[in-house]
Protein backbone atom coordinates (compact mmCIF):
# COMPACT_ATOMS: atom_id res chain seq x y z
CA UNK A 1 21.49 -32.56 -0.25
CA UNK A 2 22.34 -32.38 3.51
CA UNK A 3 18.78 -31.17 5.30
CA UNK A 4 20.46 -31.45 8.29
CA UNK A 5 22.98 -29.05 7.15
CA UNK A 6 20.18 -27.00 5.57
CA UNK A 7 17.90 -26.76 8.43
CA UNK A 8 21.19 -25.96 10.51
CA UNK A 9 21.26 -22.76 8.27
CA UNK A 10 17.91 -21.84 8.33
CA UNK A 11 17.69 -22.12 12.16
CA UNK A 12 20.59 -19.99 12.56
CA UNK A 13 19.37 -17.08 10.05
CA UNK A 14 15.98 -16.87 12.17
CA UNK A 15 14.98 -14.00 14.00
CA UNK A 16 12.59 -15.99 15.77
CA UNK A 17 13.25 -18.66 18.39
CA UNK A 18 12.60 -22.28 18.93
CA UNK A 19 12.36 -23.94 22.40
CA UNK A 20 11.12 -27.55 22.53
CA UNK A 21 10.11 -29.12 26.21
CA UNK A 22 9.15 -32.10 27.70
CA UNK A 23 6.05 -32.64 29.70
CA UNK A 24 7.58 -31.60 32.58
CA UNK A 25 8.79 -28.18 30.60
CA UNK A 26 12.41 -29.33 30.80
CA UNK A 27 14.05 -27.91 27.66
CA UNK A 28 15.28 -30.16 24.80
CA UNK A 29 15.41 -28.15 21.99
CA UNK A 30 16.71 -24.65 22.20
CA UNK A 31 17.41 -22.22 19.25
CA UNK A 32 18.11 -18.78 19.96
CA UNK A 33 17.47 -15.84 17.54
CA UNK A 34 20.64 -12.82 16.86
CA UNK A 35 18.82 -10.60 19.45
CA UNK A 36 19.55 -13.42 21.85
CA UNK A 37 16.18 -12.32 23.88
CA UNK A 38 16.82 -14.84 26.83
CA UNK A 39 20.55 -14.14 27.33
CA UNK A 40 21.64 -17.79 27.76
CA UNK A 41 24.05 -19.81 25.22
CA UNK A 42 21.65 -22.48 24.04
CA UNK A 43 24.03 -25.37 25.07
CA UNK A 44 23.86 -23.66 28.28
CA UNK A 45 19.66 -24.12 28.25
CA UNK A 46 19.48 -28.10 27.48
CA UNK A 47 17.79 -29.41 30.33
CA UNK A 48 16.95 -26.62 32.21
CA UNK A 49 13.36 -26.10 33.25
CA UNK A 50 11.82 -23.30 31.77
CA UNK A 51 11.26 -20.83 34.57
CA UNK A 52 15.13 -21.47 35.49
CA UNK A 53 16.04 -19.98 31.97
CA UNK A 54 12.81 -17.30 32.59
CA UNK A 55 13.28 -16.65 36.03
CA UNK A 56 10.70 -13.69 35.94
CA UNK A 57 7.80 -16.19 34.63
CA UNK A 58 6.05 -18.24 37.21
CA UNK A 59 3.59 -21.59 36.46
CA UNK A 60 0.85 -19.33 36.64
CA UNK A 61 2.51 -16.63 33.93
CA UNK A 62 4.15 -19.81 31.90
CA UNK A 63 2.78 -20.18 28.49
CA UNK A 64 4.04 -23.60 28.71
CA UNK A 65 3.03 -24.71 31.69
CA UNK A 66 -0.59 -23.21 30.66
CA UNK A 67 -0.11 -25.04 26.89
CA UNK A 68 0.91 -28.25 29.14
CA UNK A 69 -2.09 -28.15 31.36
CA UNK A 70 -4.76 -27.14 28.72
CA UNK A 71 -3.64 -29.35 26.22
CA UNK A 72 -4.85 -26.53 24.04
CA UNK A 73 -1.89 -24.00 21.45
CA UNK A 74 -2.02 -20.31 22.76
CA UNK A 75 -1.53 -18.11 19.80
CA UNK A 76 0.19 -14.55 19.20
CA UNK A 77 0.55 -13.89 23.17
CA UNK A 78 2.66 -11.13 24.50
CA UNK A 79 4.39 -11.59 27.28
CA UNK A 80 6.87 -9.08 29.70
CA UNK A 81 9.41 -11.21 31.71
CA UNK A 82 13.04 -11.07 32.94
CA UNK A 83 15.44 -12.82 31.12
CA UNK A 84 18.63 -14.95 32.57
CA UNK A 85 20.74 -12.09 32.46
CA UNK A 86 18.11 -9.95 34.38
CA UNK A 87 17.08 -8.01 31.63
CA UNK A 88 13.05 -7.03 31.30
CA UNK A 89 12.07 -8.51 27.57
CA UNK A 90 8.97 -8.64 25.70
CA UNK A 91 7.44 -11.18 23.04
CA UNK A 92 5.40 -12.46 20.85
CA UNK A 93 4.82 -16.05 21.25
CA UNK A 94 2.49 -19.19 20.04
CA UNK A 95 3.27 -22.39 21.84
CA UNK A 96 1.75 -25.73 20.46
CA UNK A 97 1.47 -29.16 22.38
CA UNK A 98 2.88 -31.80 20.88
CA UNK A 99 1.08 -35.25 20.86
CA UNK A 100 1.97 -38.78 19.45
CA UNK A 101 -0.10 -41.39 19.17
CA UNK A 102 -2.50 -39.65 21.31
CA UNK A 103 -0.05 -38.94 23.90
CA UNK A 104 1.15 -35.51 25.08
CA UNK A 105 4.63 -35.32 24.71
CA UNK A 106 5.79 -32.19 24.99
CA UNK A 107 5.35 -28.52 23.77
CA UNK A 108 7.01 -25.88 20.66
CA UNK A 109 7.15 -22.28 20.91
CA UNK A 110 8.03 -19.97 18.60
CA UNK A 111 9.12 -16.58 19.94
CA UNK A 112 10.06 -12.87 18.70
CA UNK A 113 11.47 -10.11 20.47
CA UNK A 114 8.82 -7.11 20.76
CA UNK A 115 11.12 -5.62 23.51
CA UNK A 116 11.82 -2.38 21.38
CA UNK A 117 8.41 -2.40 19.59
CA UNK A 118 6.60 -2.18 23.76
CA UNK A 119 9.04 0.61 24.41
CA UNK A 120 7.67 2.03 21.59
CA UNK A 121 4.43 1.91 22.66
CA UNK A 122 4.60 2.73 26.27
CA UNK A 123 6.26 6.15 24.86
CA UNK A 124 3.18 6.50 22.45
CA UNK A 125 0.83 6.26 25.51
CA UNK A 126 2.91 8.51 27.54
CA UNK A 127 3.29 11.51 24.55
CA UNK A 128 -0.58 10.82 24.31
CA UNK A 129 -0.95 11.37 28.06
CA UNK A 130 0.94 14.24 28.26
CA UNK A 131 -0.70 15.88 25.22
CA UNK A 132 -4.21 15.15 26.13
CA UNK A 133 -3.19 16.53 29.60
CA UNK A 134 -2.92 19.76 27.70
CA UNK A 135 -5.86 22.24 27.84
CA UNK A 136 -5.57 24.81 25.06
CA UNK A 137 -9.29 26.33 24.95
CA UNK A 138 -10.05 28.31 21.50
CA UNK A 139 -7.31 27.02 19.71
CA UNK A 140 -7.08 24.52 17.06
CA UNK A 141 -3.20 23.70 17.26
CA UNK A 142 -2.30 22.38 21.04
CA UNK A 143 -4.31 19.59 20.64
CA UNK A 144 -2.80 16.84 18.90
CA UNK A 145 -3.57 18.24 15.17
CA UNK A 146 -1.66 20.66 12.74
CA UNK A 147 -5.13 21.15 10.31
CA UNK A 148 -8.28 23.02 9.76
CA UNK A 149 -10.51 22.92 6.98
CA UNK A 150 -8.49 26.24 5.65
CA UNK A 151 -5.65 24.08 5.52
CA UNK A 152 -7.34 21.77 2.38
CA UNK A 153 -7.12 23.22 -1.06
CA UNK A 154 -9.31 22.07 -4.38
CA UNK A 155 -10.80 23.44 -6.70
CA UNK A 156 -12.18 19.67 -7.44
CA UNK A 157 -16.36 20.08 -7.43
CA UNK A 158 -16.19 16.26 -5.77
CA UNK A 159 -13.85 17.37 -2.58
CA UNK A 160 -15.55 20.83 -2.37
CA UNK A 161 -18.68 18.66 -1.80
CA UNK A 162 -16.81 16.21 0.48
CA UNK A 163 -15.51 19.85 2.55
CA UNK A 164 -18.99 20.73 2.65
CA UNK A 165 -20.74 17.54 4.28
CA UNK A 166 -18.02 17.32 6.14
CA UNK A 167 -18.37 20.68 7.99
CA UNK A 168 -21.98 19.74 8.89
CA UNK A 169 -21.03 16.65 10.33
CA UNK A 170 -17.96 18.35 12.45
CA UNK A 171 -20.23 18.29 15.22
CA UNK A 172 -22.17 15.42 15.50
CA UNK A 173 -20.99 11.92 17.68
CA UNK A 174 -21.66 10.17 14.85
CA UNK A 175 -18.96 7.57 13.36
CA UNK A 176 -17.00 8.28 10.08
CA UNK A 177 -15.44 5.83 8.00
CA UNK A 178 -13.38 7.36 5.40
CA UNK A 179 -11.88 5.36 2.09
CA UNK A 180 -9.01 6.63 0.05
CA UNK A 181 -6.02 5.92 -1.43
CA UNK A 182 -2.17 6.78 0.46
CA UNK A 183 -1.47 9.93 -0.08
CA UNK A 184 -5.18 11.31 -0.34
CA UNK A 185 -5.20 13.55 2.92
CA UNK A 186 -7.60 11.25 5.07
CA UNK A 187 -5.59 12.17 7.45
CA UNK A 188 -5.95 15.83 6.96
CA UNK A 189 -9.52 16.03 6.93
CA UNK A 190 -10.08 13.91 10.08
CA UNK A 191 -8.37 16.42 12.33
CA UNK A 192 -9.96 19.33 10.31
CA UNK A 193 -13.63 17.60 11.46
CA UNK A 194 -12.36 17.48 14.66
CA UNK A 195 -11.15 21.31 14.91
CA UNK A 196 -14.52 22.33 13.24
CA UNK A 197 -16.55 20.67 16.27
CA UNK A 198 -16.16 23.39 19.27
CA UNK A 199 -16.06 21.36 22.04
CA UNK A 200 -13.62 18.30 20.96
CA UNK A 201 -11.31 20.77 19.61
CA UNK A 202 -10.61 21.71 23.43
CA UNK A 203 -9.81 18.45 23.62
CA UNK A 204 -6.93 15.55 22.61
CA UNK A 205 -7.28 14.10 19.05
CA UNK A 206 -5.84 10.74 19.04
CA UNK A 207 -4.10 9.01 15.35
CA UNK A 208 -2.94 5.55 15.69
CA UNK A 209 -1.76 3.61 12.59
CA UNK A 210 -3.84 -0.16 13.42
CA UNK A 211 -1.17 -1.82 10.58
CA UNK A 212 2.01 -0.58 12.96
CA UNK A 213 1.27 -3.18 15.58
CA UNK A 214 0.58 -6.92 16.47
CA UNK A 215 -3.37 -7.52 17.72
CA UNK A 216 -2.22 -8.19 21.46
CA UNK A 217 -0.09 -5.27 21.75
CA UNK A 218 -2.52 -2.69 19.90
CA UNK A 219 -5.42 -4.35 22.04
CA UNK A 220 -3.58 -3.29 25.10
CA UNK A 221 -3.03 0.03 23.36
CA UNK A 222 -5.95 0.96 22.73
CA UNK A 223 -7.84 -0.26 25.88
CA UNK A 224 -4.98 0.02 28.33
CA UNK A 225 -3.94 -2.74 30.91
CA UNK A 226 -4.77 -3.27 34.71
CA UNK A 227 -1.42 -3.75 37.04
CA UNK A 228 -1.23 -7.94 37.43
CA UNK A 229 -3.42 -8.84 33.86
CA UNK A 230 0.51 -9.93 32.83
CA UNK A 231 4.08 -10.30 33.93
CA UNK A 232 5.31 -6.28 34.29
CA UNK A 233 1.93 -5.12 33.22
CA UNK A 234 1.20 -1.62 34.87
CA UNK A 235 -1.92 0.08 35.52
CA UNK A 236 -2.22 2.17 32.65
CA UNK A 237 -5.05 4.26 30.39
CA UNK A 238 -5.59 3.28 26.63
CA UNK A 239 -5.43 5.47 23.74
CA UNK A 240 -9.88 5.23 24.03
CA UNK A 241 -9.43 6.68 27.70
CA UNK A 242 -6.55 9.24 26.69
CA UNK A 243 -8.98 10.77 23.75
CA UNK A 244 -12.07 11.26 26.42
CA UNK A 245 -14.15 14.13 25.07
CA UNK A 246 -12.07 14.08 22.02
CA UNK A 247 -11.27 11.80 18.57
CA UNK A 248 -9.14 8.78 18.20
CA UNK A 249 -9.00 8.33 14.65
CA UNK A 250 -8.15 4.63 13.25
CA UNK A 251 -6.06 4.62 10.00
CA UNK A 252 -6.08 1.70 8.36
CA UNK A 253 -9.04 -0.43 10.00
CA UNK A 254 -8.52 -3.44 7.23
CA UNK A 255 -5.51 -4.52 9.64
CA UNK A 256 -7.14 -5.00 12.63
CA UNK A 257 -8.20 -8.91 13.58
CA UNK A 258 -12.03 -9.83 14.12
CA UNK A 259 -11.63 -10.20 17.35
CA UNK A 260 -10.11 -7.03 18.06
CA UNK A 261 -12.83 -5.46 15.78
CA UNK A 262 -16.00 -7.18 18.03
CA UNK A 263 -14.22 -5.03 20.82
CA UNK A 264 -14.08 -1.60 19.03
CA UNK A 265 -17.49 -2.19 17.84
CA UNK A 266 -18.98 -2.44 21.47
CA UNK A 267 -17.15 0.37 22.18
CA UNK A 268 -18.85 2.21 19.85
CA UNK A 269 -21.98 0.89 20.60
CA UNK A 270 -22.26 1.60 24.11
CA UNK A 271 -19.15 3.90 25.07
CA UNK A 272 -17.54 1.28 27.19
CA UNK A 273 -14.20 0.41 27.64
CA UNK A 274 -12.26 -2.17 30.10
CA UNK A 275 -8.84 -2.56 30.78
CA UNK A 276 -7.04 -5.60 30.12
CA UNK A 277 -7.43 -7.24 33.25
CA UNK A 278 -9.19 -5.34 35.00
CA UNK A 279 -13.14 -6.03 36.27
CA UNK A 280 -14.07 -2.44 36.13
CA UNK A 281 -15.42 -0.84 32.80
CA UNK A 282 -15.17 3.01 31.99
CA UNK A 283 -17.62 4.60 29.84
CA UNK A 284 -16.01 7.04 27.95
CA UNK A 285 -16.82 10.02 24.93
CA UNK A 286 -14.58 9.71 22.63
CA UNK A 287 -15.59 10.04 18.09
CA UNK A 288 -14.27 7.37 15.89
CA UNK A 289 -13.05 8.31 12.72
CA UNK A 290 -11.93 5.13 11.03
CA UNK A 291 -9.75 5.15 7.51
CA UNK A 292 -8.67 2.54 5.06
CA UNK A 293 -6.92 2.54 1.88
CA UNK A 294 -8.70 -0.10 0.41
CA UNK A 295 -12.51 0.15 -0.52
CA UNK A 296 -14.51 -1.32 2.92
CA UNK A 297 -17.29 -3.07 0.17
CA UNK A 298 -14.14 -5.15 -0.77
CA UNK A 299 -12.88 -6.13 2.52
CA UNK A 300 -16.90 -6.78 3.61
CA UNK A 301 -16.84 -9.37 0.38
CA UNK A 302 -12.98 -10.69 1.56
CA UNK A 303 -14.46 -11.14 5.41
CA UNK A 304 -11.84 -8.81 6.09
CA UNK A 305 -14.42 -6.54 7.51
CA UNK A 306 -17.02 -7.63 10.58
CA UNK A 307 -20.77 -6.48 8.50
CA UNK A 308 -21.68 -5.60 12.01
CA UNK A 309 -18.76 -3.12 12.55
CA UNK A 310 -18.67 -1.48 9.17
CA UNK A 311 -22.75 -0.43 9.01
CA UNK A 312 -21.75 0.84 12.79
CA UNK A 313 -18.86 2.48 11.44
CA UNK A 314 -20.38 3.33 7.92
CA UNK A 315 -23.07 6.07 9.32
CA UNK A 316 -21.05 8.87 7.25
CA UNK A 317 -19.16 8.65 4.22
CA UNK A 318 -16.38 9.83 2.81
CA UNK A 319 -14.54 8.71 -0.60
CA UNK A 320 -11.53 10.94 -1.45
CA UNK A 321 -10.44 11.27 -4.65
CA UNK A 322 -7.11 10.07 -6.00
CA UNK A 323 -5.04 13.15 -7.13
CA UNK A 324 -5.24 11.72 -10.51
CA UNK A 325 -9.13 12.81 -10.62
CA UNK A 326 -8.52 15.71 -9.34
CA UNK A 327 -5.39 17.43 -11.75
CA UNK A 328 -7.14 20.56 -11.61
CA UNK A 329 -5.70 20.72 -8.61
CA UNK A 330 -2.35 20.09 -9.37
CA UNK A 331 -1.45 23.91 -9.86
CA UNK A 332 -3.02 24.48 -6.86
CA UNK A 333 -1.12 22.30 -4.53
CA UNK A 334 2.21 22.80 -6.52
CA UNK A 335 2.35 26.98 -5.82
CA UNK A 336 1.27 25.57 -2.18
CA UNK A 337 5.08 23.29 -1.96
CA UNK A 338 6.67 25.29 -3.57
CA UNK A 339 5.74 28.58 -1.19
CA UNK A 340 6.85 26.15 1.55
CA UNK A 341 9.98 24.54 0.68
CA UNK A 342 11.10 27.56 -0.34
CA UNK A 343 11.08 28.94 2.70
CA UNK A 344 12.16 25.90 4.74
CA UNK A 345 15.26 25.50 2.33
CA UNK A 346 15.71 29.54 1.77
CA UNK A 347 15.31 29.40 -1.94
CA UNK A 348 13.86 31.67 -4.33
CA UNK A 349 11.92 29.82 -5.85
CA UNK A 350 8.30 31.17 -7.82
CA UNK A 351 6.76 28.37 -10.16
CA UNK A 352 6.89 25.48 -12.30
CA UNK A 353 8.47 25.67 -15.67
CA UNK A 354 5.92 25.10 -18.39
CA UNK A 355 7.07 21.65 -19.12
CA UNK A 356 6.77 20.69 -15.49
CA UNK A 357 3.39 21.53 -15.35
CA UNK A 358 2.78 19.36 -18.34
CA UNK A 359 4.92 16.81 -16.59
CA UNK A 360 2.73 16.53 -14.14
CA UNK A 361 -0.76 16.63 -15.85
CA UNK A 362 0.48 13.89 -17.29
CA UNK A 363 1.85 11.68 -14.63
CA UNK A 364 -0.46 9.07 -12.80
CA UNK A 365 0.52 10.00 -9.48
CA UNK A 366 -0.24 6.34 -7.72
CA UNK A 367 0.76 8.38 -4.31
CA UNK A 368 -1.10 11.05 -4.69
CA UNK A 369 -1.00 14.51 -3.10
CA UNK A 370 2.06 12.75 -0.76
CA UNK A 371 3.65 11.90 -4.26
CA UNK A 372 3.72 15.74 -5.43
CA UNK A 373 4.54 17.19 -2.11
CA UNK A 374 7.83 15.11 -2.18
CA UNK A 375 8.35 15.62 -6.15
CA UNK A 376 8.61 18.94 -5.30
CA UNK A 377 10.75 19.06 -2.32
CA UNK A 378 12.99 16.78 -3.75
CA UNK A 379 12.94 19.63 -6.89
CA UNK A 380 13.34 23.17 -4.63
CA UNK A 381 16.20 21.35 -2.90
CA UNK A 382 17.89 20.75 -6.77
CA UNK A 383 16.65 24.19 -8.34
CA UNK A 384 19.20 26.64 -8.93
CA UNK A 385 16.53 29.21 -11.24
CA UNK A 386 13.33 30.85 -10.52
CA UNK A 387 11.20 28.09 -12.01
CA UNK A 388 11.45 24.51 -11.31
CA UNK A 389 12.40 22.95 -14.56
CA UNK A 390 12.60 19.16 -15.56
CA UNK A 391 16.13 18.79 -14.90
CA UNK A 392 15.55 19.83 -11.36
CA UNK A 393 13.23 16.65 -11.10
CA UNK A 394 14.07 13.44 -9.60
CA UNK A 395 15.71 11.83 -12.46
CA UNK A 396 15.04 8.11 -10.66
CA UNK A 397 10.79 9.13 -10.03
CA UNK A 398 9.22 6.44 -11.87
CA UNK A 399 6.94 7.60 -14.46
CA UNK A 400 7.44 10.91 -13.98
CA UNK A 401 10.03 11.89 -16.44
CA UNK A 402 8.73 9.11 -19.01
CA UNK A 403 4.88 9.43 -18.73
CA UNK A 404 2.19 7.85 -20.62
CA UNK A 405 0.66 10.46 -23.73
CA UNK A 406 -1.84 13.02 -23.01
CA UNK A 407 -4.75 11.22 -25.17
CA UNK A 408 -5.00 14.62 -26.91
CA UNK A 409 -1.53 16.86 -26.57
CA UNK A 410 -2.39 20.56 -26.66
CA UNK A 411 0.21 21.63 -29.36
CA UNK A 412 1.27 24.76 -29.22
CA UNK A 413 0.94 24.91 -24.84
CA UNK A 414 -2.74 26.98 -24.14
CA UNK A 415 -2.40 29.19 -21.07
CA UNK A 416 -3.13 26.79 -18.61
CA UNK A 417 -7.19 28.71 -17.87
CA UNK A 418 -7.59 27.95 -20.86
CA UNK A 419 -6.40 24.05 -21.19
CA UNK A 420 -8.48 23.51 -17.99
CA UNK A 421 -11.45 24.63 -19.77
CA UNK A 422 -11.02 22.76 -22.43
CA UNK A 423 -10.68 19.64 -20.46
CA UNK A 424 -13.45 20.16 -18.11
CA UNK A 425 -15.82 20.75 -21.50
CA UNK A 426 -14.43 17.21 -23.09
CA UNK A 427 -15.22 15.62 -19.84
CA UNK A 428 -18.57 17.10 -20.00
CA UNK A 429 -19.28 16.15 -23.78
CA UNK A 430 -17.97 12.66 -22.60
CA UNK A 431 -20.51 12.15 -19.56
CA UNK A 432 -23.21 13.57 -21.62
CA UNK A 433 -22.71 10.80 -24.64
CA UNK A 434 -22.25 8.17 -22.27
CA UNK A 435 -25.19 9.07 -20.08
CA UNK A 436 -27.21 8.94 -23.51
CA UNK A 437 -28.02 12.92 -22.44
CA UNK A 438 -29.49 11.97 -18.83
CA UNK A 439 -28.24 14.88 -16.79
CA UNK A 440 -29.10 12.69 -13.65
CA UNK A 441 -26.91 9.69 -14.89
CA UNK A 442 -24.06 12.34 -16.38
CA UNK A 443 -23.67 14.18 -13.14
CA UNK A 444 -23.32 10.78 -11.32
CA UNK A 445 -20.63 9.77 -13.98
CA UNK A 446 -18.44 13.20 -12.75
CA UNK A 447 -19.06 12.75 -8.88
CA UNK A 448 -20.86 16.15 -8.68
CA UNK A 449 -24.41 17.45 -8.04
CA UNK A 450 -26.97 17.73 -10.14
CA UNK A 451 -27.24 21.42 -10.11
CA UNK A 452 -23.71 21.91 -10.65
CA UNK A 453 -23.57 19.90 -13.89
CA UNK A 454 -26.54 22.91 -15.04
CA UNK A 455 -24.28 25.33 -13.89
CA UNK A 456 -21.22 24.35 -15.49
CA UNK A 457 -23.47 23.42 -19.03
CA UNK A 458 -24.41 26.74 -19.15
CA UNK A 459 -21.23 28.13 -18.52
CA UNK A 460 -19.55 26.51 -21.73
CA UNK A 461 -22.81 26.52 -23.92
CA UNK A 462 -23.56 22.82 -24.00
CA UNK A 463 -27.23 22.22 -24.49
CA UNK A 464 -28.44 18.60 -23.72
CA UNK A 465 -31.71 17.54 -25.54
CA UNK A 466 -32.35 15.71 -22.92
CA UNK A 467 -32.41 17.52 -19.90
CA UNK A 468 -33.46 14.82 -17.25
């Protein structure tokens, strides 16, 4: 095999770049990516000092001539610069000095254009800016969010206890931390929490995504960045300084880096902020809501977690249930779509089809109340009859149209009150066996409260022996 012809390949399918220097930061390697971020032919760069080929970077702003002097790599550093064509460009880069027996020889740096992801952002801060500019006192919508508590429907005794602890929370400072699967609503219920509390609800709520960027880049999101802290930098407010008074709520905290998590948690231990920077710190009042999709006990035991930031974060608790617990809810949610995609796509359009609803009792749903919502969109769209039948459903849905077996099919179909009853007594009669009769241990087993496991036993008739 030719390597030379292979490595020729893989360079030139990269959509990161390559520059190799001297001590001197002369250029003798150069391999530029397709979005040709320095806008010079490599040929062209060979021997050329750096700054000529970044004429917007400076020794001071260099990574190289820092990685040259320091003798030390620099890591995942973004930087804002003008290219050889005079173009302003952004990236991500880690430079590396290169040593041989002992000697410094030179540096490598691997870049990636983050031009378009930074234009991104700096349009995120300004929406944010401009929305948390607006004052819309004594109403819920205007501020950032689309959802109240009205807006959540269950009939599910677990998230009717969830609604209800989390309605006596609305108004406290206190961190949340909020575990579910996608698809679950965490989102939903964080900006209902914040429209229950009167006073932040006259204020912005804040969502950002921590998964959607790189660590430098959110960091200088979320704090904001003092004009001079970096080539082009501007002297600009962070998401924590644009959500003063109100909520910035942090969807999936697994993906932020340690170090960025030691920063959030001093923020939330004191209520101050700085600028990257910048000398000057702002103290600011701002509730943290914080979400992941993976259980945090799990990301504690894979050090994935700070211990520090997660019993700081951890002060209320919130697990939502998959939809998959909760399919007495499923008829509930369906008439919900259906009322409005019928209206958005003008279609008349007034219930499942019998074998729909079985359909969907017996599907998994691994994305939960997100899965359904689209099921049935995708459905209304197709439906040319009053009910949604299964050929209206999306034939390419996996599992959907070829589910696993109800453990017990219901042959002929009960009325669906009925069926539900049924159900919710064999889940009972299950807990009950399994708890050995302990009504303590069986209503832990169902994720409800004591007295509502009495309630609902002496609704069907079911008389424990053992009622402890």
């Amino acid at each position: 095999m030719d390597y030379k012809h292979l490595l020729d390949i893989i360079l030139s399918n990269l959509d990161e770049g390559i520059i190799v220097t001297d001590t001197q930061a002369n250029i003798i390697f150069y391999n530029e990516p397709a979005t040709n971020i320095a806008g010079i032919d490599p040929a062209a760069a060979i021997g050329k000092n750096i700054l000529e080929v970044f004429p917007g970077l400076t020794e001071e702003t260099s990574t190289f001539y820092y990685v040259l002097r320091q003798r030390q790599p620099l890591l995942n550093h973004v930087q804002h610069y003008t290219n050889y064509q005079g173009k302003q460009v952004a990236t991500v880069t880690s430079t590396i000095p290169m040593f041989e027996d002992g000697q410094l020889v030179g540096a490598v740096e691997i870049f990636k254009d983050l031009t378009q992801v930074v234009q991104l952002s700096e349009k995120i801060l300004a929406l944010q800016k401009e929305l948390a500019g607006r004052k819309n006192p004594g109403k819920a919508r205007g501020n950032g969010t689309r959802y109240t508590f009205a807006d959540i429907l269950t009939h599910n005794p677990v998230l009717q206890d969830i609604l209800h602890r989390a309605r006596k929370v609305a108004a406290s400072p206190s961190p949340i931390l909020i575990y579910g699967e996608t698809g679950t609503g965490k989102e939903l219920l964080v900006q209902a929490i914040h429209n229950a509390c009167p006073e932040r609800r006259q204020h912005a709520f804040i969502a950002q995504n921590c998964a959607a960027l790189p660590p430098t880049l959110l960091e200088s999101l979320l704090f904001g960045t003092a004009a001079g802290s970096f080539t082009g930098a501007k002297d600009r407010p962070g998401l924590f300084e644009l959500a003063d008074g109100g909520t910035l709520f942090l969807d999936e905290i697994n993906s932020l880096d340690r170090d960025l998590q030691a920063k959030l948690l001093r923020v939330l231990q004191d209520g101050v902020i700085r600028r990257i920077g910048d000398t000057m710190t702002r103290t600011v009042n701002v509730r943290v809501i914080a979400a992941s999709n993976e259980h945090p006990l799990k990301l504690l035991q894979e050090k994935r977690l700070r211990q520090d930031l997660y019993y700081r974060l951890n002060v209320i608790f919130f697990h939502l249930p998959p939809l998959r617990e909760r399919k007495e809810d499923i008829p509930l949610l369906a008439e919900h779509f259906i009322h409005k995609y019928r209206q958005q796509l003008k279609k008349d359009i007034q219930g499942l089809a019998p074998e729909v609803l079985e359909l969907f009792y017996r599907h998994n749903w691994p994305g939960n109340v997100r899965e359904l919502e689209h099921v049935i969109e995708s459905a209304v769209n197709l439906a040319d009859g009053p009910l949604l039948t299964q050929a209206d459903l999306p034939r390419e849905h996996p599992g959907l149209l070829d589910p696993a077996p109800l453990p017990q099919p219901a042959q002929p179909l009960l009325p669906l009150k009925q069926a539900l009853q049924d159900l919710e007594t064999r889940l009972l009669q299950t807990a009950l066996q399994q708890a050995g009769n302990q009504l303590t241990q069986a209503a832990r087993l169902l994720g409800i409260p004591k007295q509502t496991l009495h309630n609902k036993l002496k609704k069907y008739g079911l008389h424990p022996k053992n009622e402890t």
